[in-house]
C-alpha atoms as a PDB file:
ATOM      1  CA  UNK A   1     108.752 104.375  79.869  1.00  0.00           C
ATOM      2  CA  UNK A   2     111.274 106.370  81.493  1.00  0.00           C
ATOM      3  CA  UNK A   3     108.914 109.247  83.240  1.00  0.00           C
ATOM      4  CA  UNK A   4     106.133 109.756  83.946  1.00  0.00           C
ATOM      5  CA  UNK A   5     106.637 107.125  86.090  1.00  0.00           C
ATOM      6  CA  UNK A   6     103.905 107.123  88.982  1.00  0.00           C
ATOM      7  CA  UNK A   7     103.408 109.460  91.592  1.00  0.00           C
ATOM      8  CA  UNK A   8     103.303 112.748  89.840  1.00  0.00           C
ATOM      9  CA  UNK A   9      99.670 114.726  90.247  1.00  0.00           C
ATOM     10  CA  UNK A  10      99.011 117.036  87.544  1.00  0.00           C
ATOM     11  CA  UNK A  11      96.622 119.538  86.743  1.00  0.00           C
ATOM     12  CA  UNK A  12      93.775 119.110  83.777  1.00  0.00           C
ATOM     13  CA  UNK A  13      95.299 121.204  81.157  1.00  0.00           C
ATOM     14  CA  UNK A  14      98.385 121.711  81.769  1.00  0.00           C
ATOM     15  CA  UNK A  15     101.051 120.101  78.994  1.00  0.00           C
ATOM     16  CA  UNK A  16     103.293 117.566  79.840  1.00  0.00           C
ATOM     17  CA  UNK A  17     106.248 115.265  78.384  1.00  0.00           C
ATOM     18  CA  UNK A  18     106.162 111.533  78.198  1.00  0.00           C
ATOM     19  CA  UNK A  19     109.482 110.288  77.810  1.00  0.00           C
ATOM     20  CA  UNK A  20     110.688 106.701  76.778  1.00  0.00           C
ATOM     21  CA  UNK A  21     113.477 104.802  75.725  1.00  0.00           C
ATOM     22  CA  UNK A  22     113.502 104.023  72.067  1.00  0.00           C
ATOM     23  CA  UNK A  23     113.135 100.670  70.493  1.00  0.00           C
ATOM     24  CA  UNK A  24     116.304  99.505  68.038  1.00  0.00           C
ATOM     25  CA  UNK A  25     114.608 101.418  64.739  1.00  0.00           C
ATOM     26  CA  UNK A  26     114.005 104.307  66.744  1.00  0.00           C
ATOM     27  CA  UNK A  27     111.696 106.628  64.831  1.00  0.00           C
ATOM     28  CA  UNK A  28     110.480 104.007  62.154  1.00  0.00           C
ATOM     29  CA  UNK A  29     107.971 102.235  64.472  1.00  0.00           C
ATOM     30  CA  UNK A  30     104.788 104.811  65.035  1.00  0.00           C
ATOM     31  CA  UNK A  31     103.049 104.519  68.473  1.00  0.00           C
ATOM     32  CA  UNK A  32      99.980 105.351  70.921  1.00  0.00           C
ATOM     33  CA  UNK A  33     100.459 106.653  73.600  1.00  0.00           C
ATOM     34  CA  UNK A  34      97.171 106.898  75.912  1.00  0.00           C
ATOM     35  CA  UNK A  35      96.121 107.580  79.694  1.00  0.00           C
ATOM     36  CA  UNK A  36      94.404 104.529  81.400  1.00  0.00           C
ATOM     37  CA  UNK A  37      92.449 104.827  84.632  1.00  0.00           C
ATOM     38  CA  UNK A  38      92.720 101.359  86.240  1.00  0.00           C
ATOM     39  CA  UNK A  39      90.756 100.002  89.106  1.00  0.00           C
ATOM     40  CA  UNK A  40      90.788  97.387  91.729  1.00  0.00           C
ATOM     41  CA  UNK A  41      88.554  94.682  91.906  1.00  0.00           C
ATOM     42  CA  UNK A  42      88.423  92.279  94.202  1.00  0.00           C
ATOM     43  CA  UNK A  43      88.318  88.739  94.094  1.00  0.00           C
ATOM     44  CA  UNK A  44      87.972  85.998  96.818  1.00  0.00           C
ATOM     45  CA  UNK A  45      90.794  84.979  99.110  1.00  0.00           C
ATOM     46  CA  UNK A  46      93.636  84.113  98.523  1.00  0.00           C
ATOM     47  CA  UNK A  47      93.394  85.996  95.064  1.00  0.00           C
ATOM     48  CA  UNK A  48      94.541  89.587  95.000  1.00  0.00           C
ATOM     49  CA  UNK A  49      92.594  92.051  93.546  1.00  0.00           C
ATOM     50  CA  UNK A  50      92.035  92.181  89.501  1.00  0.00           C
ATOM     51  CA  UNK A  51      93.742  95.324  88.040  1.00  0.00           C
ATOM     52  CA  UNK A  52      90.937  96.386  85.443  1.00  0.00           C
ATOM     53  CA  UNK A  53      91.068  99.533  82.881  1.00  0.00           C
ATOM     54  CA  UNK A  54      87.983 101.046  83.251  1.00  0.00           C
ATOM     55  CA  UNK A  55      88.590 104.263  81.069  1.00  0.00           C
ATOM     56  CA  UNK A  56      90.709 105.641  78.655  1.00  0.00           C
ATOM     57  CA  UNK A  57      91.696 108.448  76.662  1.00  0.00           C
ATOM     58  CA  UNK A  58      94.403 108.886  73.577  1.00  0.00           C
ATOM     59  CA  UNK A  59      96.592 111.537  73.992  1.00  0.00           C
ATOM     60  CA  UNK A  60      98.423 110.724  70.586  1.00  0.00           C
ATOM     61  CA  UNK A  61      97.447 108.306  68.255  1.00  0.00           C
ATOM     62  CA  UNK A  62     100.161 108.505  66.014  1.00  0.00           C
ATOM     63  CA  UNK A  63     103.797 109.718  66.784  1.00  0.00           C
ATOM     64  CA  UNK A  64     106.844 108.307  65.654  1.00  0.00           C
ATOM     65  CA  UNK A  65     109.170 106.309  67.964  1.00  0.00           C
ATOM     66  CA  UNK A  66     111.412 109.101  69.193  1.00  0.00           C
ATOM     67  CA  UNK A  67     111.711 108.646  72.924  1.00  0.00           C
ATOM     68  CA  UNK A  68     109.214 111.740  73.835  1.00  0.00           C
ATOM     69  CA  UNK A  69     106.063 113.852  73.358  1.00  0.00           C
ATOM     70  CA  UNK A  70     103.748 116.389  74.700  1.00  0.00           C
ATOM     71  CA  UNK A  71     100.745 116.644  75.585  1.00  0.00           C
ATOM     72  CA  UNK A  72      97.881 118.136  76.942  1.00  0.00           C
ATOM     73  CA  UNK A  73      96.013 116.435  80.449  1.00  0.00           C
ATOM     74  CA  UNK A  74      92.656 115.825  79.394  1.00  0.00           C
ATOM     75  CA  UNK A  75      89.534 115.555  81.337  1.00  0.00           C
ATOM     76  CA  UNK A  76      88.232 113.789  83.768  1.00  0.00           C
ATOM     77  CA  UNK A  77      90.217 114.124  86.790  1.00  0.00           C
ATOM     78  CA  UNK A  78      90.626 111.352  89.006  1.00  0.00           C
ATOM     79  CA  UNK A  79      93.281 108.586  91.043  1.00  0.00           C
ATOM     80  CA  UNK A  80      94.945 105.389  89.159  1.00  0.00           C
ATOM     81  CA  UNK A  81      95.962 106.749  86.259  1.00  0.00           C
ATOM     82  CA  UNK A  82      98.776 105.565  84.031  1.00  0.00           C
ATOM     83  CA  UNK A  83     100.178 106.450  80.838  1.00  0.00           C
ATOM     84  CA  UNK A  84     100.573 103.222  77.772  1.00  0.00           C
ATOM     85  CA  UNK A  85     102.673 103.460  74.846  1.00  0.00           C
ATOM     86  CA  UNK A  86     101.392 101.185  72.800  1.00  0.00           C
ATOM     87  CA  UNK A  87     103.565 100.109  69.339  1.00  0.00           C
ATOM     88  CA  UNK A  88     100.803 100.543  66.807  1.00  0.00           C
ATOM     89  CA  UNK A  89     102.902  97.939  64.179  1.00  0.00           C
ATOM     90  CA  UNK A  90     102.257  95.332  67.114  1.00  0.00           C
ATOM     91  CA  UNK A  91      99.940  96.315  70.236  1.00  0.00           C
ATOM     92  CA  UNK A  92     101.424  92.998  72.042  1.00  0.00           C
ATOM     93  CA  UNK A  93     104.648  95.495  73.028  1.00  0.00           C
ATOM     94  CA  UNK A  94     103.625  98.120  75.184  1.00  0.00           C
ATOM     95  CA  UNK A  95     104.506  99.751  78.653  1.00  0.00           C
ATOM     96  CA  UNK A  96     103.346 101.477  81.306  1.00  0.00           C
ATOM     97  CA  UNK A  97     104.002 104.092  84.228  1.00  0.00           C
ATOM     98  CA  UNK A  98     105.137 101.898  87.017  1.00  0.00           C
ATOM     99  CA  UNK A  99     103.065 103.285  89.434  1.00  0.00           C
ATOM    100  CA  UNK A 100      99.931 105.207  89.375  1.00  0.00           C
ATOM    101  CA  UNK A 101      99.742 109.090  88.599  1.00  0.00           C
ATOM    102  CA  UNK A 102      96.785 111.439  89.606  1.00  0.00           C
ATOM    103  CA  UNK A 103      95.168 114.626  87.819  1.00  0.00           C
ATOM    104  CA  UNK A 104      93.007 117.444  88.667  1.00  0.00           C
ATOM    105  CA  UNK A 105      91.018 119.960  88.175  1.00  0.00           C
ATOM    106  CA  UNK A 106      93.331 123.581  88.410  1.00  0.00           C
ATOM    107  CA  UNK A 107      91.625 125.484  92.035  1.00  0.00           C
ATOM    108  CA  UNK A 108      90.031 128.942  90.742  1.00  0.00           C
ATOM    109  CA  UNK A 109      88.030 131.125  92.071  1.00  0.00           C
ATOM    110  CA  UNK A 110      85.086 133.018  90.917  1.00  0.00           C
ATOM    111  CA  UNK A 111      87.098 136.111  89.548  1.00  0.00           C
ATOM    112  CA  UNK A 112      89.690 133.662  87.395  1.00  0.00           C
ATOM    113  CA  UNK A 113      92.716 133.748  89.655  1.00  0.00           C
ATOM    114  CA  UNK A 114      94.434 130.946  90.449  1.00  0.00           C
ATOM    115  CA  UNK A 115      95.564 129.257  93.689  1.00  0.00           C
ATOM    116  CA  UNK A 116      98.852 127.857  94.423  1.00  0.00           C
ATOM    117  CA  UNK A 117     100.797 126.728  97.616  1.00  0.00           C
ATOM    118  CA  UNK A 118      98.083 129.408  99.601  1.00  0.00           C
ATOM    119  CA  UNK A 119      99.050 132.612  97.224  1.00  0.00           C
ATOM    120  CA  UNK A 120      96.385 134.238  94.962  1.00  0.00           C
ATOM    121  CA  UNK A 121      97.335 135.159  91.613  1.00  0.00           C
ATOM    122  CA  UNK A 122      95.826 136.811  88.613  1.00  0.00           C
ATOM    123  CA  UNK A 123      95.028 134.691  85.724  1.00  0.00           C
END
């Protein structure tokens, strides 16, 4: 997975691109690409703590290998977040955003506009 790669915040509904680099075949392997929120747990010394998915959401279910795709950042918001392609053919080869990612809810107010960087703008 070339980007998103961890680190980026996004707001809920706002499309993005998920970009990879294609397998040899390109296009004739379909994958799944989905959006995993992963949690810590811990575990007793000297064991770090167990990286557990504890909810996720498909954004595609089917595209073709291609290297890219948007999409549209579902609800809920929340921390630890990363994006999985997934090679439907064989779910063993997959990868992941490096790092985690973060989404949100967009800030409005009560007459629709929306706030950014401190400036008020109409919707």
């Amino acid at each position: 997975m070339t980007d998103p790669n961890g680190g980026e915040r996004w707001a809920i509904g706002q499309v993005r691109k998920v970009t990879w680099t294609t397998s040899p075949g390109g296009a004739a392997e379909p994958v799944a690409i989905r959006l995993a929120q992963i949690v810590a747990l811990p575990q007793p010394p000297p064991l770090p703590p167990l990286q557990v998915e504890v909810f996720s959401h498909v954004l595609v279910a089917n595209t073709p290998d291609d290297g890219s795709e948007n999409f549209l950042v579902p609800n809920p918001p929340g921390e630890n977040w990363r994006v999985i392609i997934t090679f439907l053919e064989d779910p063993d080869i997959a990868d992941a955003s490096d790092t985690p990612l973060h989404h949100r809810r967009p800030a409005t107010d009560t007459a629709g506009a929306q706030r950014r960087r401190g400036v008020v703008r109409a919707a």
